[in-house]
Protein backbone atom coordinates (compact mmCIF):
# COMPACT_ATOMS: atom_id res chain seq x y z
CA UNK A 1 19.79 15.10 7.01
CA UNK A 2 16.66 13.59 9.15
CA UNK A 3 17.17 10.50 11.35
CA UNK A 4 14.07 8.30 13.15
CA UNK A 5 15.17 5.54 15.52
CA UNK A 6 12.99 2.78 16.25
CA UNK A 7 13.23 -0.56 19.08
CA UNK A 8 10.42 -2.95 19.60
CA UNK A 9 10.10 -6.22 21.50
CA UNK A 10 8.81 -8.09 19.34
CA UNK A 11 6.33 -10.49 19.52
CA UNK A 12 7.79 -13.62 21.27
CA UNK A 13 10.60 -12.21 23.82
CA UNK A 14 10.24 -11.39 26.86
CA UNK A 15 12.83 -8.79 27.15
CA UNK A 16 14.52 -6.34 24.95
CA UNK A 17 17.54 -6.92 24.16
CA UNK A 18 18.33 -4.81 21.51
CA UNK A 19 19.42 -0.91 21.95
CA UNK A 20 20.31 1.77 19.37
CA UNK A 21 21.30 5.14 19.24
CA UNK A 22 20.84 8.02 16.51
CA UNK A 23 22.62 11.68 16.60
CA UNK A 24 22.83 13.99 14.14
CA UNK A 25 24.95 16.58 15.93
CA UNK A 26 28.65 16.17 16.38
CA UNK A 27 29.98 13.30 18.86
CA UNK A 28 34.24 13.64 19.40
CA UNK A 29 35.64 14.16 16.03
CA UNK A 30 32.70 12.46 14.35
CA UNK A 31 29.95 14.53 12.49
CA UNK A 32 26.54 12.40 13.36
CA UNK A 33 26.86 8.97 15.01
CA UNK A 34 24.41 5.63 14.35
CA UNK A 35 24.24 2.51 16.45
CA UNK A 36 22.82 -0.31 16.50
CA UNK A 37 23.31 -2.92 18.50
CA UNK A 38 21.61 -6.53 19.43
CA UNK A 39 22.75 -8.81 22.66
CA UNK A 40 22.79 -12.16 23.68
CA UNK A 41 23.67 -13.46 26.40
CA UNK A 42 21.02 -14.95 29.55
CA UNK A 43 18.15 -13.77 31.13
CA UNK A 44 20.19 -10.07 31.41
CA UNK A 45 23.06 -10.37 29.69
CA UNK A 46 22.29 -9.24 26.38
CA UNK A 47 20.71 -6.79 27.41
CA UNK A 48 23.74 -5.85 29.47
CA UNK A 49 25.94 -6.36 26.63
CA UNK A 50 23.96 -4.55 24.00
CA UNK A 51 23.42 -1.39 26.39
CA UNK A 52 26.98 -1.62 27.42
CA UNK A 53 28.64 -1.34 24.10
CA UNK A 54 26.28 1.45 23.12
CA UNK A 55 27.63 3.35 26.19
CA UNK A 56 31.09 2.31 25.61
CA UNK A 57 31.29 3.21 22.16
CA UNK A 58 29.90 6.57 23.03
CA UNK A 59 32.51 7.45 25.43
CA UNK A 60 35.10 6.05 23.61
CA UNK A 61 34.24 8.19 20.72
CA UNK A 62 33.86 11.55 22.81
CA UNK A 63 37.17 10.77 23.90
CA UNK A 64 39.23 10.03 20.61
CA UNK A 65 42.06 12.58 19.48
CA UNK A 66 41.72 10.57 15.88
CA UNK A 67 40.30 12.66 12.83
CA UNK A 68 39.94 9.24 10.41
CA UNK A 69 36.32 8.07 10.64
CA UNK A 70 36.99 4.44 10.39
CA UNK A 71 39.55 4.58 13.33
CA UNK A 72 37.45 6.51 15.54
CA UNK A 73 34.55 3.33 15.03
CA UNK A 74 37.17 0.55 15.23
CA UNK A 75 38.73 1.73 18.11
CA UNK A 76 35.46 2.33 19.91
CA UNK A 77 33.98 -1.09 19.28
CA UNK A 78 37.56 -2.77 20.14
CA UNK A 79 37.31 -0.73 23.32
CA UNK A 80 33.67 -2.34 24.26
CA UNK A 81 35.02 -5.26 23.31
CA UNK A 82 37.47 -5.19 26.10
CA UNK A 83 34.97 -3.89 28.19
CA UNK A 84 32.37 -6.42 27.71
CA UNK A 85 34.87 -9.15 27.80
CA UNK A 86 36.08 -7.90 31.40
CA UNK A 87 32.77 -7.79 33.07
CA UNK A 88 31.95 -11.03 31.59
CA UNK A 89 35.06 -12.68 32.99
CA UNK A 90 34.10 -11.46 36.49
CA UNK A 91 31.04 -12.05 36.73
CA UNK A 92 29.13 -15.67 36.32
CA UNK A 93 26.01 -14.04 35.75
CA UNK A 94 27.09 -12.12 32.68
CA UNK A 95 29.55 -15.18 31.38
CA UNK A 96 29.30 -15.42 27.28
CA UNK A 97 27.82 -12.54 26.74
CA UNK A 98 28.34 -10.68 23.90
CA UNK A 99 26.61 -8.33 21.30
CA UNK A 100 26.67 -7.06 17.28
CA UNK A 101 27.62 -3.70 16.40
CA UNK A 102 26.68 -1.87 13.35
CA UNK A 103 28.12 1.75 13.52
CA UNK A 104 27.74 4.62 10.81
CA UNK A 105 28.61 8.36 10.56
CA UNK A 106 28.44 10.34 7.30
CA UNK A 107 30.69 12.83 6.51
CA UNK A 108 29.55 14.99 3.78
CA UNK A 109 28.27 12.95 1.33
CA UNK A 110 30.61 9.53 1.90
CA UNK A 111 29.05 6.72 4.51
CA UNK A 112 31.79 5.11 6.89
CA UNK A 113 30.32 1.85 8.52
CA UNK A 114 31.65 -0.66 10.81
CA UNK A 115 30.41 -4.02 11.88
CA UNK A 116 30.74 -7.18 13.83
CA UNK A 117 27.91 -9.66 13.86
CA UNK A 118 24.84 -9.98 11.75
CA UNK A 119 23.07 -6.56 12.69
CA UNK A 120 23.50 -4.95 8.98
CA UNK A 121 23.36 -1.57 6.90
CA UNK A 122 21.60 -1.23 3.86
CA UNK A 123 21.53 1.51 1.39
CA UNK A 124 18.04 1.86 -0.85
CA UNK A 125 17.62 3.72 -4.10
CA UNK A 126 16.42 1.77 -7.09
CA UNK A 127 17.40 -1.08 -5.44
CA UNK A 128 18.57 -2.49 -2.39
CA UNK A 129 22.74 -2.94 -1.31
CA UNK A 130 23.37 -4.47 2.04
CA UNK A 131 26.98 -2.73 2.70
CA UNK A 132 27.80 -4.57 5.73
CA UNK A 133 28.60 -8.74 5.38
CA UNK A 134 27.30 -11.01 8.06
CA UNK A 135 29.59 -12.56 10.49
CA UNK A 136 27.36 -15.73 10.60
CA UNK A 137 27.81 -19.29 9.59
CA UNK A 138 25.28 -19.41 6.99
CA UNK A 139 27.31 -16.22 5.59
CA UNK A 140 30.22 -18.47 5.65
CA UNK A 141 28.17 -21.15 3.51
CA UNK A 142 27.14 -18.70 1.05
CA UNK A 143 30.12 -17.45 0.73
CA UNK A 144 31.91 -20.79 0.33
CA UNK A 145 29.07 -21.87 -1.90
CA UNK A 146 27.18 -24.43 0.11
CA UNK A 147 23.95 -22.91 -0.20
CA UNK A 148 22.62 -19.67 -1.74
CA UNK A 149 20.90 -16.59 -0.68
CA UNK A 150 17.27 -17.75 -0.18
CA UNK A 151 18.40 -20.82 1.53
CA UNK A 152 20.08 -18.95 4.17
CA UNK A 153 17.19 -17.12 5.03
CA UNK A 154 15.16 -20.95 6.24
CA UNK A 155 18.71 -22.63 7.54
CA UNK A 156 18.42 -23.87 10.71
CA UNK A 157 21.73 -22.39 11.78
CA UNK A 158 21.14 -19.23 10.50
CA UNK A 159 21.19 -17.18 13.81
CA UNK A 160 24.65 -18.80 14.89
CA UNK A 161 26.88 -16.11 14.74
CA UNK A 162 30.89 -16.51 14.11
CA UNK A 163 31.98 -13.11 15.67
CA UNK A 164 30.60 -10.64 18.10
CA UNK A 165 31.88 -7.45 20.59
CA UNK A 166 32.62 -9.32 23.87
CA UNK A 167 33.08 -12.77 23.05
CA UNK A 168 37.27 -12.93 22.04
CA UNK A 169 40.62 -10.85 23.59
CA UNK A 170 40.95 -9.37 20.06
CA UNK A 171 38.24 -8.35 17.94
CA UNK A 172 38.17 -7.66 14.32
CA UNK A 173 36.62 -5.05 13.37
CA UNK A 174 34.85 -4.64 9.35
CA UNK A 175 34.93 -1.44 7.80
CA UNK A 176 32.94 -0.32 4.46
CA UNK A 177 33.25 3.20 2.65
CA UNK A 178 30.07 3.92 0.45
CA UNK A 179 29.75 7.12 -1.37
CA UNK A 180 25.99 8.15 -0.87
CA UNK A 181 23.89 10.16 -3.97
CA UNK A 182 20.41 12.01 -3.53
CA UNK A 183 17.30 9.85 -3.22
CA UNK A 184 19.82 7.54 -1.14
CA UNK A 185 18.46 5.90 2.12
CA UNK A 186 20.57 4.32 5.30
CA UNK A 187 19.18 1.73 6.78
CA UNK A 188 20.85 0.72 10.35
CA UNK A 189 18.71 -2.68 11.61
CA UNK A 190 19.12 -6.30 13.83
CA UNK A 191 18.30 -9.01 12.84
CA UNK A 192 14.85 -8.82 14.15
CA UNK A 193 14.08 -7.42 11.16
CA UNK A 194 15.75 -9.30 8.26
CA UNK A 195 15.02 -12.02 9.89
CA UNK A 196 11.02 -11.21 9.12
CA UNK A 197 11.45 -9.49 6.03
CA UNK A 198 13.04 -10.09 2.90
CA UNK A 199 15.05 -7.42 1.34
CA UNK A 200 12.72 -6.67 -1.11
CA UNK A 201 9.87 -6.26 1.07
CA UNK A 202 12.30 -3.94 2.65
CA UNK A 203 12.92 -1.94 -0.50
CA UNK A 204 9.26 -1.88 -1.49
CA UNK A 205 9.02 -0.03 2.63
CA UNK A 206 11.95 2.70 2.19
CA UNK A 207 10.67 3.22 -1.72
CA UNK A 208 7.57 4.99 -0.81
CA UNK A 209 6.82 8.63 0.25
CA UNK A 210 6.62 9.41 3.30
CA UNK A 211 9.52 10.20 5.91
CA UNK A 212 11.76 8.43 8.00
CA UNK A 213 9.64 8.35 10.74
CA UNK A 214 7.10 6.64 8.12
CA UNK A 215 9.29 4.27 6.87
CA UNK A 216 10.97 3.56 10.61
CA UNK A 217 7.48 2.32 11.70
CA UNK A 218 6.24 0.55 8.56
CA UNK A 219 9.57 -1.83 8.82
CA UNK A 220 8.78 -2.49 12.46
CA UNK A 221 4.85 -3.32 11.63
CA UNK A 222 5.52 -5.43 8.96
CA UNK A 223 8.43 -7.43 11.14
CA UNK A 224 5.84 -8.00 14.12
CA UNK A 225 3.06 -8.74 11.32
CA UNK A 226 5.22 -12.01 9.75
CA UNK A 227 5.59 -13.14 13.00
CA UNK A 228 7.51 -10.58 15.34
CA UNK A 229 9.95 -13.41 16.60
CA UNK A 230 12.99 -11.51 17.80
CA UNK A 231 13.62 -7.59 18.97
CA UNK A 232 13.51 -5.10 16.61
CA UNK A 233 15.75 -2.20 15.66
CA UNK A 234 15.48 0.01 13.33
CA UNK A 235 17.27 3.77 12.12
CA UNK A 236 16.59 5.16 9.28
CA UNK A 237 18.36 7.77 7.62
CA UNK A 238 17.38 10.38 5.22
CA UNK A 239 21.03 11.89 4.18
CA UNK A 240 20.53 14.53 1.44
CA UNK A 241 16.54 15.76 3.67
């Protein structure tokens, strides 16, 4: 399996806000580990928060005497949760902070994902499967039928998000199994990306030769080149390499 991790600042921010974090050698109980994850909060705080649940998940993980994939994630994001939540309480500076989460590890051949938020993972073959659902209002319009795909993309709403690590006592945690097949490629990204590229033009990116490295740097270049208008963050995985 390769991996190539990728953050940029965009075009427009100031700061960074986004962090990730990519391992292919065991972490705890958990083969490879694969996070991504983009704060928001004030001048700081999202940065804070983002960096913070990274660390926390980390640890949490490391820690873990569970053996099931899926309850090492959710109990690792449900622990930054608390954590972020805490320091958020206490401190004015940091007050509403909050970040997404999307976590991956692949055991053998079978992806286990987790989310919260709108930071997503996408599998590419012949096409192009977003596993993970959004936890964003427009989401809840599609999904409710009050506008389509496309028209989420332009709604003005569209970066209002309905659930993130931080922001709530309890958090609820999304879990998708995904059983992965040669010529497969993970995608990990924020929404600094999606947000700039449709997924086809993301397809037509992790379709051509070339590595993950390659591919990792072609998504950022074309984000910044429609505009750049948020953080970036990209991993891409190579599973059967």
């Amino acid at each position: 399996m390769k991996a190539f991790s990728l953050t940029d600042i965009g075009k427009k921010r100031q700061l960074n806000q986004d962090h990730l974090y990519a391992s292919l050698d065991p972490i705890g109980n958990l083969s490879n580990i694969f996070l991504v994850a983009d704060g928001m909060g004030g001048h700081k705080a999202g940065g804070y928060a983002s960096s913070c649940a990274v660390k926390t998940i980390l640890a949490s993980i490391r820690e873990s005497e569970a053996r099931e994939p899926a309850r090492i994630l959710t109990e690792a994001l449900c622990k930054a949760n608390a954590v972020i939540a805490k320091q958020a309480g206490e401190d004015d500076r940091f007050a509403g902070m909050g970040t997404t989460v999307v976590a991956a590890t692949i055991d053998g051949s079978e992806l286990i994902a987790a989310n919260v938020g709108d930071s997503r993972l996408y599998v590419v073959n012949e096409g192009i499967e977003q596993v993970t659902e959004d936890h964003s209002l427009v989401q809840e319009m599609v999904r409710g039928g009050g506008i389509n795909k496309e028209e989420a993309r332009i709604h003005p709403n569209k970066n209002i998000i309905t659930r993130a690590v931080g922001l709530e006592k309890y958090l609820k945690v999304d879990c998708f199994r995904r059983e992965l097949r040669p010529g497969d490629i993970v995608l990990l990204c924020s929404d600094g990306l999606t947000d700039m590229l449709e997924d086809e033009a993301i397809w037509r990116i992790l379709s051509k030769e070339g590595g993950v490295h390659t591919k990792a740097e072609e998504l950022v270049r074309a984000a910044n080149d429609n505009g750049g208008r948020d953080n970036i963050a990209v991993i891409v995985l190579d599973p059967f390499s």
